[in-house]
C-alpha atoms as a PDB file:
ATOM      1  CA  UNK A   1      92.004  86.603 116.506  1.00  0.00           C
ATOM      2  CA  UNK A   2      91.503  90.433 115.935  1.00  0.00           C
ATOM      3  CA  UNK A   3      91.688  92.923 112.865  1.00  0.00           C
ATOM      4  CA  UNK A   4      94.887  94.226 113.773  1.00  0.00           C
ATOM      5  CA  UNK A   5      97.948  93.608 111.717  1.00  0.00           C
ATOM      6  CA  UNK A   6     101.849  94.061 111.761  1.00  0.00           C
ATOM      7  CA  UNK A   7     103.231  94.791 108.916  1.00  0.00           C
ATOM      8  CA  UNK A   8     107.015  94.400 109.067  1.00  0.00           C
ATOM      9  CA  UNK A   9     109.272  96.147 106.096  1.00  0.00           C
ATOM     10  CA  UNK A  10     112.871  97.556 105.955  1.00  0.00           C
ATOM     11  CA  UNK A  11     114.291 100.723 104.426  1.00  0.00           C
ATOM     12  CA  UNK A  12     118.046 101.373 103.598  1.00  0.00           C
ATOM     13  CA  UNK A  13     118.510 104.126 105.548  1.00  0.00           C
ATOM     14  CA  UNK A  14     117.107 106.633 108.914  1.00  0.00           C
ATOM     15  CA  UNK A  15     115.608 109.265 106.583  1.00  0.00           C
ATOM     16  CA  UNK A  16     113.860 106.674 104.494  1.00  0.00           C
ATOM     17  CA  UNK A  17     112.677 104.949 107.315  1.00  0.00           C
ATOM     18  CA  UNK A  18     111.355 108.106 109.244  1.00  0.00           C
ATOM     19  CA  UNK A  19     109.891 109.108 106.123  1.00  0.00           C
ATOM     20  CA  UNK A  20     107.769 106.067 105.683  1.00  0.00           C
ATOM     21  CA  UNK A  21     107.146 106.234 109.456  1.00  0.00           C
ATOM     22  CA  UNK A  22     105.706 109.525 108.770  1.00  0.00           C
ATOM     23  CA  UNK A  23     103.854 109.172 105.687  1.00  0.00           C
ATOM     24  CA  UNK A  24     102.258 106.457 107.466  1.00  0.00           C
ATOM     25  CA  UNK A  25     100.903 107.644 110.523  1.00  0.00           C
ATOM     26  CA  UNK A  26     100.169 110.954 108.527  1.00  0.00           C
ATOM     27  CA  UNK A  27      97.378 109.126 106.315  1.00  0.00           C
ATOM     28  CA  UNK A  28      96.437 107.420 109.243  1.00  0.00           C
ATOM     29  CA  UNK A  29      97.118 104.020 107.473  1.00  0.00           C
ATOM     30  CA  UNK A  30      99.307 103.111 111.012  1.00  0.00           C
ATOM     31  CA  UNK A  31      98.405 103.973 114.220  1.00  0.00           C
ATOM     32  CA  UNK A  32     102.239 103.526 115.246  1.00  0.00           C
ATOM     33  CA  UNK A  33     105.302 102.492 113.495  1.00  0.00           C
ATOM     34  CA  UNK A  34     108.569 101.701 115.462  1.00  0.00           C
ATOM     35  CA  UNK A  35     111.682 102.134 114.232  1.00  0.00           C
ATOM     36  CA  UNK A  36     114.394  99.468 115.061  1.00  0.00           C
ATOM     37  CA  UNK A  37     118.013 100.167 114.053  1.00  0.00           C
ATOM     38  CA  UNK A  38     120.348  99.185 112.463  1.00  0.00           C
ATOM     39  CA  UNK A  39     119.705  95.519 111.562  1.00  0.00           C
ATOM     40  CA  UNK A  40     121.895  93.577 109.445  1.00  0.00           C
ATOM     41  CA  UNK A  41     120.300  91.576 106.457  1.00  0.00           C
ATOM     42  CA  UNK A  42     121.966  88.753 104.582  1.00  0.00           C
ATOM     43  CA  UNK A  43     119.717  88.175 101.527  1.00  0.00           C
ATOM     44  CA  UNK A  44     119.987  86.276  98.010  1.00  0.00           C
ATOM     45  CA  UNK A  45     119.492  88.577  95.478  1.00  0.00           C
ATOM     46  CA  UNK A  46     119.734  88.316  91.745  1.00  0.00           C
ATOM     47  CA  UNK A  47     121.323  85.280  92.278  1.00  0.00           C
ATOM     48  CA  UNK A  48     124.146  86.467  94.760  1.00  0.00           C
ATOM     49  CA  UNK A  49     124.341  86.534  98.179  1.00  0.00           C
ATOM     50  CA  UNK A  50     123.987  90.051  99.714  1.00  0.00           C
ATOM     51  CA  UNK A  51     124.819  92.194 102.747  1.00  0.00           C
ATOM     52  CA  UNK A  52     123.418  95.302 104.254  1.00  0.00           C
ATOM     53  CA  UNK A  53     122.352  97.821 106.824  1.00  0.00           C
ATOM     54  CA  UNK A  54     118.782  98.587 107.102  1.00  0.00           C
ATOM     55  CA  UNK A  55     116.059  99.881 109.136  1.00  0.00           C
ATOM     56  CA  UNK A  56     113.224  97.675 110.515  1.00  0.00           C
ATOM     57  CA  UNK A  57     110.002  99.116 110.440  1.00  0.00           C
ATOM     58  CA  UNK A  58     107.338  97.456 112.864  1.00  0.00           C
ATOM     59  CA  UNK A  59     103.978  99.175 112.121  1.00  0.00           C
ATOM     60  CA  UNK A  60     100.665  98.291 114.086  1.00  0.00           C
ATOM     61  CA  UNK A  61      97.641  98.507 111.322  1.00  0.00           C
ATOM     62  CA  UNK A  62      94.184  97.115 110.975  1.00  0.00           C
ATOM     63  CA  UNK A  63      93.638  94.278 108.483  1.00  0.00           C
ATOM     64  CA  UNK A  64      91.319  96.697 106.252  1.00  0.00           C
ATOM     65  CA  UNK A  65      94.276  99.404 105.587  1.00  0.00           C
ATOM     66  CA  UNK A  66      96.744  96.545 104.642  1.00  0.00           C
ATOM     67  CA  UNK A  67      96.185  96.941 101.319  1.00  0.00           C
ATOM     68  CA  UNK A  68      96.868 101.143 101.190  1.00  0.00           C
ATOM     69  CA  UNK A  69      99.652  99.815 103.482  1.00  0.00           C
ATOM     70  CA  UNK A  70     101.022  97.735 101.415  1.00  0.00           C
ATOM     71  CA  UNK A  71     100.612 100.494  98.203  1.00  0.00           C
ATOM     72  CA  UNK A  72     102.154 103.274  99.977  1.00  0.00           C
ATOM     73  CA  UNK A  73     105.546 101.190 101.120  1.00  0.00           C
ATOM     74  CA  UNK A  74     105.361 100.273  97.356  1.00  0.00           C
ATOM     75  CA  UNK A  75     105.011 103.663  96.707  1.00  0.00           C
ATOM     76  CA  UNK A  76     107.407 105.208  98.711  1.00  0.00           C
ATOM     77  CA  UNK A  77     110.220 103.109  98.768  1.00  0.00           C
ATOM     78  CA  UNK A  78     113.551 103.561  96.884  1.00  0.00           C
ATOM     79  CA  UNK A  79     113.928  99.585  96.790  1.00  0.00           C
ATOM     80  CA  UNK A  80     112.990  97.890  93.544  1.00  0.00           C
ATOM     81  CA  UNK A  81     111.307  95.601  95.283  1.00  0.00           C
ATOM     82  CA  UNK A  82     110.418  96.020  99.213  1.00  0.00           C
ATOM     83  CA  UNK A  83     109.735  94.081 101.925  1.00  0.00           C
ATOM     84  CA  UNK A  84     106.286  93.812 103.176  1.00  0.00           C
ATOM     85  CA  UNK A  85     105.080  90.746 105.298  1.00  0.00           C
ATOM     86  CA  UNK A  86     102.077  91.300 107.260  1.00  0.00           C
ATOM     87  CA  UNK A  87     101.301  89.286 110.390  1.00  0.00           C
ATOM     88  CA  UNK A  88      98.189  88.882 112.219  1.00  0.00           C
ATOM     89  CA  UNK A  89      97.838  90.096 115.712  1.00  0.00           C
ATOM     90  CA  UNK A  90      95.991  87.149 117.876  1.00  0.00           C
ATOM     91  CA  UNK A  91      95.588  89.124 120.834  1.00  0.00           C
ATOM     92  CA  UNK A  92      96.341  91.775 123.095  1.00  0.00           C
ATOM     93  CA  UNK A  93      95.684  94.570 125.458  1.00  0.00           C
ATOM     94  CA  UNK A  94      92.165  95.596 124.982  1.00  0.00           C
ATOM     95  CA  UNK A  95      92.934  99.328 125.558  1.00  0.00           C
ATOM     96  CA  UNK A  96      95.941  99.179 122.768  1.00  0.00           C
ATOM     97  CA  UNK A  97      93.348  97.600 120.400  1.00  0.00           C
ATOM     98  CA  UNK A  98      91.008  99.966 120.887  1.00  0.00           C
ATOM     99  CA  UNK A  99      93.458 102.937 120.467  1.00  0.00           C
ATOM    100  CA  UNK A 100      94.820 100.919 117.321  1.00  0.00           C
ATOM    101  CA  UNK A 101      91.268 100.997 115.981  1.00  0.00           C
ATOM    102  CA  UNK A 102      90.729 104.782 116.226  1.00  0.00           C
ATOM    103  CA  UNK A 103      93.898 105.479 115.332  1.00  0.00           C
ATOM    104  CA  UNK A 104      93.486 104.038 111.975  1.00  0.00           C
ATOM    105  CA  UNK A 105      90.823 105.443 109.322  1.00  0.00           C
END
């Protein structure tokens, strides 16, 4: 197993996600997020059963920024209360890791 993490959340719209995204990368908390869209989520919340259109967020991180990670979705989000799973990264191309590794401070 390595240090490296994915860290999957969604946003409710483009210009939230890209402005995660950016914020992100920016602080060097991700060394690269990818943006998948749109995704439809069915959800139970508040006791009813929801719909939506969101934004999938993929972002490669180390397991020693998860934490700042994890703050600055918190931070940034407009949700009440966002998605953030985290999900280690077993293995994988030693050159990626590497880059991952610098890439993140």
């Amino acid at each position: 197993m390595t240090n490296k993490r994915i860290v999957l959340t969604t946003a409710g719209s483009r210009d939230e996600a890209q402005r995660i995204a950016h914020a992100l990368v920016e602080r060097q908390l991700a060394g690269c997020v990818n943006i998948v869209s749109p995704v439809e989520s069915i959800y139970r919340w508040q006791g009813k059963v929801e719909e939506a259109e969101e934004w999938l967020l993929i972002i490669k991180t180390t397991a020693s920024a998860f934490e700042q990670v994890r703050g600055a979705i918190q931070a940034l989000h407009s949700y009440e209360l966002p998605e953030c799973v985290c999900l280690a990264i077993e293995d994988g191309s030693p050159g990626y890791l590497q880059w991952l590794e610098e890439a993140v401070q």
